[in-house]
N, C-alpha and C. Protein backbone atom coordinates (compact mmCIF):
# COMPACT_ATOMS: atom_id res chain seq x y z
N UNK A 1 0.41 -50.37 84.48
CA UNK A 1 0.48 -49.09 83.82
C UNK A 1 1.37 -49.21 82.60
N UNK A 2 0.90 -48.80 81.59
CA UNK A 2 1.71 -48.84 80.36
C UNK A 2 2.16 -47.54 79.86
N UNK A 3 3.31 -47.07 79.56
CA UNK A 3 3.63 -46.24 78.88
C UNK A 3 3.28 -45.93 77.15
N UNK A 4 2.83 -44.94 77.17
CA UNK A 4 3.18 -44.49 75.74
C UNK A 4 4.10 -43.61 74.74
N UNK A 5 4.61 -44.30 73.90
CA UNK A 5 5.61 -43.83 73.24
C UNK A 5 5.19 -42.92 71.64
N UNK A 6 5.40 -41.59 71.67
CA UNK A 6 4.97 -41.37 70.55
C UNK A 6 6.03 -40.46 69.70
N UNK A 7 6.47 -41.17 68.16
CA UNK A 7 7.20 -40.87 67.74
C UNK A 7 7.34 -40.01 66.46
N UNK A 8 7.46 -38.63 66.55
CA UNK A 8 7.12 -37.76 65.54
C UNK A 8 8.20 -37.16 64.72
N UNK A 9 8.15 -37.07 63.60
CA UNK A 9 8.75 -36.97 62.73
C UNK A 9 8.42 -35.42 61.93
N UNK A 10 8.94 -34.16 61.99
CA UNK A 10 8.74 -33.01 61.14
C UNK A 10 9.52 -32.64 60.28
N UNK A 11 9.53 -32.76 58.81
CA UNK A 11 10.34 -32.70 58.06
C UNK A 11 10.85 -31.32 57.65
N UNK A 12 10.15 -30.51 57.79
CA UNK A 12 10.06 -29.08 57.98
C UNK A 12 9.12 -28.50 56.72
N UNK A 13 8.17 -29.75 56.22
CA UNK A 13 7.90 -29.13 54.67
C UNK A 13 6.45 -30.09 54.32
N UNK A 14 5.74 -29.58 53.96
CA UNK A 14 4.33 -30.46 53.50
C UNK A 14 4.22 -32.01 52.99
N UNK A 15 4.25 -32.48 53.52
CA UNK A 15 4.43 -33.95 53.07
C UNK A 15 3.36 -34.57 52.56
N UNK A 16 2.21 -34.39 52.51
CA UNK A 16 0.92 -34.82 51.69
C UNK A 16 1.14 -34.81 50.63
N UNK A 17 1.68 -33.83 49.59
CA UNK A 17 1.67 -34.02 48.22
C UNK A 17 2.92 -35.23 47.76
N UNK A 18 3.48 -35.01 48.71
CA UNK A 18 5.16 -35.91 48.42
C UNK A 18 4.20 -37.74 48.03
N UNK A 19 3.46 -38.14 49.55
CA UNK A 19 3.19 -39.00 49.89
C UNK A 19 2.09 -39.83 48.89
N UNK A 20 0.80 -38.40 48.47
CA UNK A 20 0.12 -38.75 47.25
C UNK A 20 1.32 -39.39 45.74
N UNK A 21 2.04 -38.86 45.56
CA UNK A 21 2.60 -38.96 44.32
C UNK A 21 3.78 -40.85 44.69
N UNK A 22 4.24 -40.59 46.25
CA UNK A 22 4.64 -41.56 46.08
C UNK A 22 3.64 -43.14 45.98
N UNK A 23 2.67 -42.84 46.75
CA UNK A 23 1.60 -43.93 46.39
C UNK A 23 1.27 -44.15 45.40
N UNK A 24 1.10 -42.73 44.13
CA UNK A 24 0.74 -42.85 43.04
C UNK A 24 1.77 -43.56 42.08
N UNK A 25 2.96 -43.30 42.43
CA UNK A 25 4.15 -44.04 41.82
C UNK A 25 4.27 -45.38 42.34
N UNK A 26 3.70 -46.05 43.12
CA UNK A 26 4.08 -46.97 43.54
C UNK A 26 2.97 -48.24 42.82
N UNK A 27 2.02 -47.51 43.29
CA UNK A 27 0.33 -48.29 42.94
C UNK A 27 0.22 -48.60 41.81
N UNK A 28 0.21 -47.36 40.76
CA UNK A 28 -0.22 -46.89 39.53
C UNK A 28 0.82 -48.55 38.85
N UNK A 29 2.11 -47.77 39.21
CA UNK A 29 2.65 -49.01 37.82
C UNK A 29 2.63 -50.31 38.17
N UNK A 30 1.78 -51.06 39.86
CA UNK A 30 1.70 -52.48 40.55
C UNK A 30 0.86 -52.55 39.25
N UNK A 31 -0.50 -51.91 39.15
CA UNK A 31 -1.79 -52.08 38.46
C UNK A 31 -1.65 -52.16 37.10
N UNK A 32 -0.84 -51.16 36.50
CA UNK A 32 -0.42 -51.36 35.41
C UNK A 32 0.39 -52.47 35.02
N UNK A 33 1.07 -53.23 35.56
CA UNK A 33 2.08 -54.38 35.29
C UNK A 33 1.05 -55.33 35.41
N UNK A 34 0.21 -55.17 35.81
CA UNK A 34 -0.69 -56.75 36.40
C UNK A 34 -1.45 -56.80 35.02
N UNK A 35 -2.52 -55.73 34.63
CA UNK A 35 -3.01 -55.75 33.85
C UNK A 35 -2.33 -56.03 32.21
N UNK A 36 -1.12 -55.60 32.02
CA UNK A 36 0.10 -56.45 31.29
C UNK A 36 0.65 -57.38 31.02
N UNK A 37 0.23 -58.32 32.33
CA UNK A 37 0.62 -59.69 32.17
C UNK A 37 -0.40 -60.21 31.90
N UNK A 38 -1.33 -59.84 32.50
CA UNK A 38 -2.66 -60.85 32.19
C UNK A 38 -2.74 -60.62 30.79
N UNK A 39 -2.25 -59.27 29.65
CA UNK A 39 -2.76 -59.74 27.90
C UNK A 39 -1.26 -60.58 27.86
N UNK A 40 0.07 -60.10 28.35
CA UNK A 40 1.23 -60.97 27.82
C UNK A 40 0.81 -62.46 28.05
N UNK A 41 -0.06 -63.11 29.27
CA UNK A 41 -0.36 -64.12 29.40
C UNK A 41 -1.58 -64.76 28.06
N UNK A 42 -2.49 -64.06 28.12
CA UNK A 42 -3.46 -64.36 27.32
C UNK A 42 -2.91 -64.40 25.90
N UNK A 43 -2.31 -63.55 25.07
CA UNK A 43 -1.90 -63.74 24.35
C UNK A 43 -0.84 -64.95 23.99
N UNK A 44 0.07 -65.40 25.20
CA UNK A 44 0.92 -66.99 25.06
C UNK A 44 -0.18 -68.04 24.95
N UNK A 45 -0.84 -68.24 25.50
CA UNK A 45 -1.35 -69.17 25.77
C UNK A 45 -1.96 -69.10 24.73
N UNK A 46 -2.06 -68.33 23.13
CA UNK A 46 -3.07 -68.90 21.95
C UNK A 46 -2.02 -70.06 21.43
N UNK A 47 -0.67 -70.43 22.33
CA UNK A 47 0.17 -71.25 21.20
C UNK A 47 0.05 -72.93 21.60
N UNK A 48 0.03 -73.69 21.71
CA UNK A 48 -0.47 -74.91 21.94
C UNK A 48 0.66 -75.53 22.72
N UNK A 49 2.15 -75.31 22.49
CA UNK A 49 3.31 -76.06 23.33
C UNK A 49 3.41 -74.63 24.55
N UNK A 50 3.07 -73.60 24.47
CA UNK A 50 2.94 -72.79 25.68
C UNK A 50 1.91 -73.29 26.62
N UNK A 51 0.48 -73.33 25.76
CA UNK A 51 -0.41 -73.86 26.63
C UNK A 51 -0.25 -75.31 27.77
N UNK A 52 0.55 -76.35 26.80
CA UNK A 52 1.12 -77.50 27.44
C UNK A 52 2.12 -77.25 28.89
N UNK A 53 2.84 -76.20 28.11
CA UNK A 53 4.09 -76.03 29.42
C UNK A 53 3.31 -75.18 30.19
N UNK A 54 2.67 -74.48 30.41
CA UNK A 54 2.22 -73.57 31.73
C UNK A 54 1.00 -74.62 32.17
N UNK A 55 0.04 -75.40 31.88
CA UNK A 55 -0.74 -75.80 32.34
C UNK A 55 0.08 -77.51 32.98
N UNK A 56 1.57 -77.63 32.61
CA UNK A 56 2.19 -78.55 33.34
C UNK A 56 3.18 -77.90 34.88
N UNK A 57 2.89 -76.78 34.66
CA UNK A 57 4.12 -76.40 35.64
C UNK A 57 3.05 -74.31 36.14
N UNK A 58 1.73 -74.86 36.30
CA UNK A 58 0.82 -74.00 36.69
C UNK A 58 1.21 -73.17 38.20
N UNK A 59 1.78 -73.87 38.87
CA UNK A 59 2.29 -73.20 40.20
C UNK A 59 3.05 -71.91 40.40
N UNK A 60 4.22 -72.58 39.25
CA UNK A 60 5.50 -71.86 39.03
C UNK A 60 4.83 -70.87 38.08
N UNK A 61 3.91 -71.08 37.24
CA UNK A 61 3.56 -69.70 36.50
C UNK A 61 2.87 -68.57 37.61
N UNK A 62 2.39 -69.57 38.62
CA UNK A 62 1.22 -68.11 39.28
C UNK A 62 2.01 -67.35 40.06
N UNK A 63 3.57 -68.08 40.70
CA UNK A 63 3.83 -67.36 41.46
C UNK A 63 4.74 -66.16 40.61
N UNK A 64 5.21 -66.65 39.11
CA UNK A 64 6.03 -66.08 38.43
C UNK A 64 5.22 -64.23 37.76
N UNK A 65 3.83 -65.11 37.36
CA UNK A 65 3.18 -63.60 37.09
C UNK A 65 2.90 -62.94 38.17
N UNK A 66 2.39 -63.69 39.24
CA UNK A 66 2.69 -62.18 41.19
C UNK A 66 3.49 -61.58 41.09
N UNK A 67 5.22 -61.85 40.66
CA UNK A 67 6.07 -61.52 41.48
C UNK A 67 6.13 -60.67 39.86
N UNK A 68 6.04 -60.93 38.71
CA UNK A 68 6.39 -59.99 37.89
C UNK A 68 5.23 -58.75 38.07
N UNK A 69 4.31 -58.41 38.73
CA UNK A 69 3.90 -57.74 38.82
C UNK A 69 4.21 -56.34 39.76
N UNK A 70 5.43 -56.50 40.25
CA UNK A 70 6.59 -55.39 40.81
C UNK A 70 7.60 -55.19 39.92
N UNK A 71 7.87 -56.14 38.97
CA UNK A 71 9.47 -56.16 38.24
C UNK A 71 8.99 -57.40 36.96
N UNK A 72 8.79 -57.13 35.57
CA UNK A 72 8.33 -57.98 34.65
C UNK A 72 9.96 -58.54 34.46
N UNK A 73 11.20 -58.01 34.77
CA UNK A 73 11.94 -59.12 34.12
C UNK A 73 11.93 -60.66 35.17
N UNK A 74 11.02 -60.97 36.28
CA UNK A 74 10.67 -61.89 36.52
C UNK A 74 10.62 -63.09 35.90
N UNK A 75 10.09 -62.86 34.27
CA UNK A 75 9.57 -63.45 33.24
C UNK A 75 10.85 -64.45 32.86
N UNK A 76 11.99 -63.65 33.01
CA UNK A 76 13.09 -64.45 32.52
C UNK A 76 13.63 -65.78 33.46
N UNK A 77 13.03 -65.59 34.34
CA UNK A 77 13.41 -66.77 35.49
C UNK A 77 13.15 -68.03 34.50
N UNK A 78 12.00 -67.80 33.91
CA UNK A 78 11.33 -69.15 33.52
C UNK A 78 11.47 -69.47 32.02
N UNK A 79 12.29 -68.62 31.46
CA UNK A 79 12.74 -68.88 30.27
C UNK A 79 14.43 -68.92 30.47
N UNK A 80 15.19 -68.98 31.50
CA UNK A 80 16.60 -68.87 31.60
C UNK A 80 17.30 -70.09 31.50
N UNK A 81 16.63 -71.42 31.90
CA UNK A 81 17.04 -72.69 31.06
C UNK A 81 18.04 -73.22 32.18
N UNK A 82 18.11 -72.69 33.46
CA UNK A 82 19.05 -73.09 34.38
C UNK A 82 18.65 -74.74 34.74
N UNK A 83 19.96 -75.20 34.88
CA UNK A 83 20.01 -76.37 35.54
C UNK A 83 19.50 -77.22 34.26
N UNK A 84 19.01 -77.19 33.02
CA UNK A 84 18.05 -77.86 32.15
C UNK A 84 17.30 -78.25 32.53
N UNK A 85 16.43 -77.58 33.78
CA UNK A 85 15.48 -77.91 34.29
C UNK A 85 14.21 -77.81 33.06
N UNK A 86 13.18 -78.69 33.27
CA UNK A 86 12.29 -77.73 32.22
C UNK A 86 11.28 -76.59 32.90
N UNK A 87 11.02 -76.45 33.95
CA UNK A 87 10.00 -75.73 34.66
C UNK A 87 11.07 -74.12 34.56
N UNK A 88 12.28 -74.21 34.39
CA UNK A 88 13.14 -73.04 33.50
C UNK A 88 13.57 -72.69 32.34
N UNK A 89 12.16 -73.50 31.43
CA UNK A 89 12.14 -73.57 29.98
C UNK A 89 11.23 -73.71 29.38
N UNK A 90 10.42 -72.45 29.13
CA UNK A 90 9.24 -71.75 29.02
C UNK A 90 9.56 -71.75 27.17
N UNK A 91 8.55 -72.20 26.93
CA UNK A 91 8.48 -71.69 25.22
C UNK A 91 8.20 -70.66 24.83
N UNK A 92 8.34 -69.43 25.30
CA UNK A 92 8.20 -68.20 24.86
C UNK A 92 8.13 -67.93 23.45
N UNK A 93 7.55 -67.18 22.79
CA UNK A 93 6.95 -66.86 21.43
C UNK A 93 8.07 -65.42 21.41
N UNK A 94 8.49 -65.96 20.11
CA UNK A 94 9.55 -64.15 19.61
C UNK A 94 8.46 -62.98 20.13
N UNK A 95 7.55 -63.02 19.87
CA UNK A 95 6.23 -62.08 19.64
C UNK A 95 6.39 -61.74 21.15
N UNK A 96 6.07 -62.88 22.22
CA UNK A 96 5.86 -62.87 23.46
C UNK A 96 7.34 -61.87 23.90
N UNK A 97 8.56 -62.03 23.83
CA UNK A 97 9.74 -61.72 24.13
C UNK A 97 9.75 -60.07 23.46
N UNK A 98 9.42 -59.73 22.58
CA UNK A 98 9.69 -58.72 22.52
C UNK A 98 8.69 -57.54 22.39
N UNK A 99 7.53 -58.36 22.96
CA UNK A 99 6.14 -57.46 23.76
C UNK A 99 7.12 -57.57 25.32
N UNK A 100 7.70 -58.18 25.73
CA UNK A 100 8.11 -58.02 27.02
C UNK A 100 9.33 -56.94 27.16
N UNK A 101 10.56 -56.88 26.21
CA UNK A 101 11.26 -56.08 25.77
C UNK A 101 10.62 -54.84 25.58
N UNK A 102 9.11 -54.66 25.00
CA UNK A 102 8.87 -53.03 24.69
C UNK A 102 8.25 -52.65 26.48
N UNK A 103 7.19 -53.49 26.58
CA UNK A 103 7.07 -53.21 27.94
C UNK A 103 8.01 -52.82 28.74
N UNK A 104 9.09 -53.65 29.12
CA UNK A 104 9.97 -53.41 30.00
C UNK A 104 10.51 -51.93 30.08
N UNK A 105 10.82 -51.62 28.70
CA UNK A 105 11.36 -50.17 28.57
C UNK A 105 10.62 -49.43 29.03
N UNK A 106 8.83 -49.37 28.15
CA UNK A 106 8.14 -48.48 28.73
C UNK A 106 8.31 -48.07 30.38
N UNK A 107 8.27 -49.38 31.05
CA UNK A 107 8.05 -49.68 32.31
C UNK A 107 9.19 -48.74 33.00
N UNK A 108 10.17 -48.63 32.66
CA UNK A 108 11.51 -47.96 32.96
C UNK A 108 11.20 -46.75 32.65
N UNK A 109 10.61 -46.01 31.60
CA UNK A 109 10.67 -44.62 31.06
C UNK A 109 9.66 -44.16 32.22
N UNK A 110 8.03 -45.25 32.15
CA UNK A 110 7.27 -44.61 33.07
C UNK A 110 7.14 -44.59 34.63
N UNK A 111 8.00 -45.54 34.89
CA UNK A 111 7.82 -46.13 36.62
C UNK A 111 8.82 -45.59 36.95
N UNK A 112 10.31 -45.81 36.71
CA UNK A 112 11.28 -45.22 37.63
C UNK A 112 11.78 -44.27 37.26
N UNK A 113 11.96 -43.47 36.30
CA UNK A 113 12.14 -42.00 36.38
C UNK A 113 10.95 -41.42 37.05
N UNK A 114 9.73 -41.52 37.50
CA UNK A 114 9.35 -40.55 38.25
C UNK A 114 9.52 -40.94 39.98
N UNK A 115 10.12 -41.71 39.74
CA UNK A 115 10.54 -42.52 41.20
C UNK A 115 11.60 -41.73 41.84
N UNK A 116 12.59 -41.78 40.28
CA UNK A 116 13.70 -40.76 40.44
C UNK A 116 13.50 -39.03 40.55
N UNK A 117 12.51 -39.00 40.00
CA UNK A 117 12.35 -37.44 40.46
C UNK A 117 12.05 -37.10 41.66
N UNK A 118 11.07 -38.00 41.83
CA UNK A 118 10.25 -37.64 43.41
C UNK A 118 11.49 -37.79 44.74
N UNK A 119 12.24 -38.75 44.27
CA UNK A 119 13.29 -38.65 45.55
C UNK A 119 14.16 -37.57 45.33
N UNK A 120 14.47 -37.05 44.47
CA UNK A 120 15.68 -36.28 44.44
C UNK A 120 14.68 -34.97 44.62
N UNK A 121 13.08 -34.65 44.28
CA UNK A 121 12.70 -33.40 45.14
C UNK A 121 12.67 -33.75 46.65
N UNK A 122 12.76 -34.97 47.41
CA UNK A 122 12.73 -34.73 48.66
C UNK A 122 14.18 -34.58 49.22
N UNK A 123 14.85 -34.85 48.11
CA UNK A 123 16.32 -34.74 48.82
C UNK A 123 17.13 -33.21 48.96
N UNK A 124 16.31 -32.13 47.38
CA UNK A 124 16.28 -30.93 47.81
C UNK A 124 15.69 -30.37 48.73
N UNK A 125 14.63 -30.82 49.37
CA UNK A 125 13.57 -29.89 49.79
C UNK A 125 14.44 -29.91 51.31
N UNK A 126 15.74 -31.26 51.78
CA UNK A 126 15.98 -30.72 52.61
C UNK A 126 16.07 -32.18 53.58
N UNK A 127 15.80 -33.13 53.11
CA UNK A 127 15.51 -34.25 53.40
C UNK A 127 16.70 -35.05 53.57
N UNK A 128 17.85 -35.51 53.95
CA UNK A 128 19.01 -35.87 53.61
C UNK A 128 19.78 -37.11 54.43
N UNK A 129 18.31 -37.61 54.92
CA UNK A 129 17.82 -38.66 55.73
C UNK A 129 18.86 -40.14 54.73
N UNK A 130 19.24 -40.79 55.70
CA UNK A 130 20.15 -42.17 55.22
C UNK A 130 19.16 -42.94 54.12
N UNK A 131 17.99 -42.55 54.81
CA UNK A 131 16.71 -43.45 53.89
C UNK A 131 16.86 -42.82 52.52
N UNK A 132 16.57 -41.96 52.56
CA UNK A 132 16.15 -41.19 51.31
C UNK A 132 17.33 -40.95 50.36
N UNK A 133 18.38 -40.81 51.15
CA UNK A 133 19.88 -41.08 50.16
C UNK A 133 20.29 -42.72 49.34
N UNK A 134 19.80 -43.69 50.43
CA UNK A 134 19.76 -45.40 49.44
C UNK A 134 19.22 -45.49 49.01
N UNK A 135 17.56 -45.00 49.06
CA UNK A 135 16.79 -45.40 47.98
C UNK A 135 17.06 -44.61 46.74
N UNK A 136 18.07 -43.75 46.88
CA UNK A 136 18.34 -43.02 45.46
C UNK A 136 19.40 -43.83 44.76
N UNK A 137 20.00 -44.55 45.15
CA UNK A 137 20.78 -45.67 44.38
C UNK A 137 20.11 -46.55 43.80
């Protein structure tokens, strides 16, 4: 005989719209960052010592554009020059660096201020849950 455990949660307040917007905040700018790297990518690769270094160190690029696709300053891992490694010494194009610089901002104006709004309406609405107070830091 197995027991069942069922664990419910009432916040006292409609949570569908909360939940749409947080998916939408969450999704929206994954999709949007991806589709960003793939022109920031396409566009490096018209330079011939970029093309050399990513098609020598192809691994470290695929996992580098995944993971920038939550957080683009990712990008800097591989231009940060640690250790004088070279697989941390990406030839980045001025052009390339400060298409990543405008992005980034955008990315900030559009992704986490509404990140920031949406938590601080659940934190009025009454919500005052440990969760919902760290993720506001």
């Amino acid at each position: 005989m197995g027991y069942k455990t069922r664990i419910s949660y009432d916040p006292g307040y409609d949570t569908s719209t909360i939940f749409i917007c947080a998916v939408t905040f969450i999704v929206l700018p994954v999709a949007i960052n991806a589709f960003l790297v793939a022109i920031l990518m396409k566009t490096e690769l018209t330079s011939e010592a970029s093309r050399r270094w990513f098609q020598g160190h192809s691994s470290v690029v695929t996992i580098i554009c995944f993971l920038s696709m939550t957080n683009l300053h990712v990008f800097n891992i591989i231009k940060s020059n640690i250790w004088s490694a070279s697989i941390f010494n990406a030839p980045f194009s001025t052009e390339f660096q400060t298409n990543l610089k405008s992005i980034v901002l955008a990315g900030l104006l559009l992704e986490d201020v509404p990140q920031l709004v949406l938590q601080s309406i659940v934190f009025a609405a009454g919500d005052s849950s440990p969760i919902t107070l760290v993720s506001m830091i």
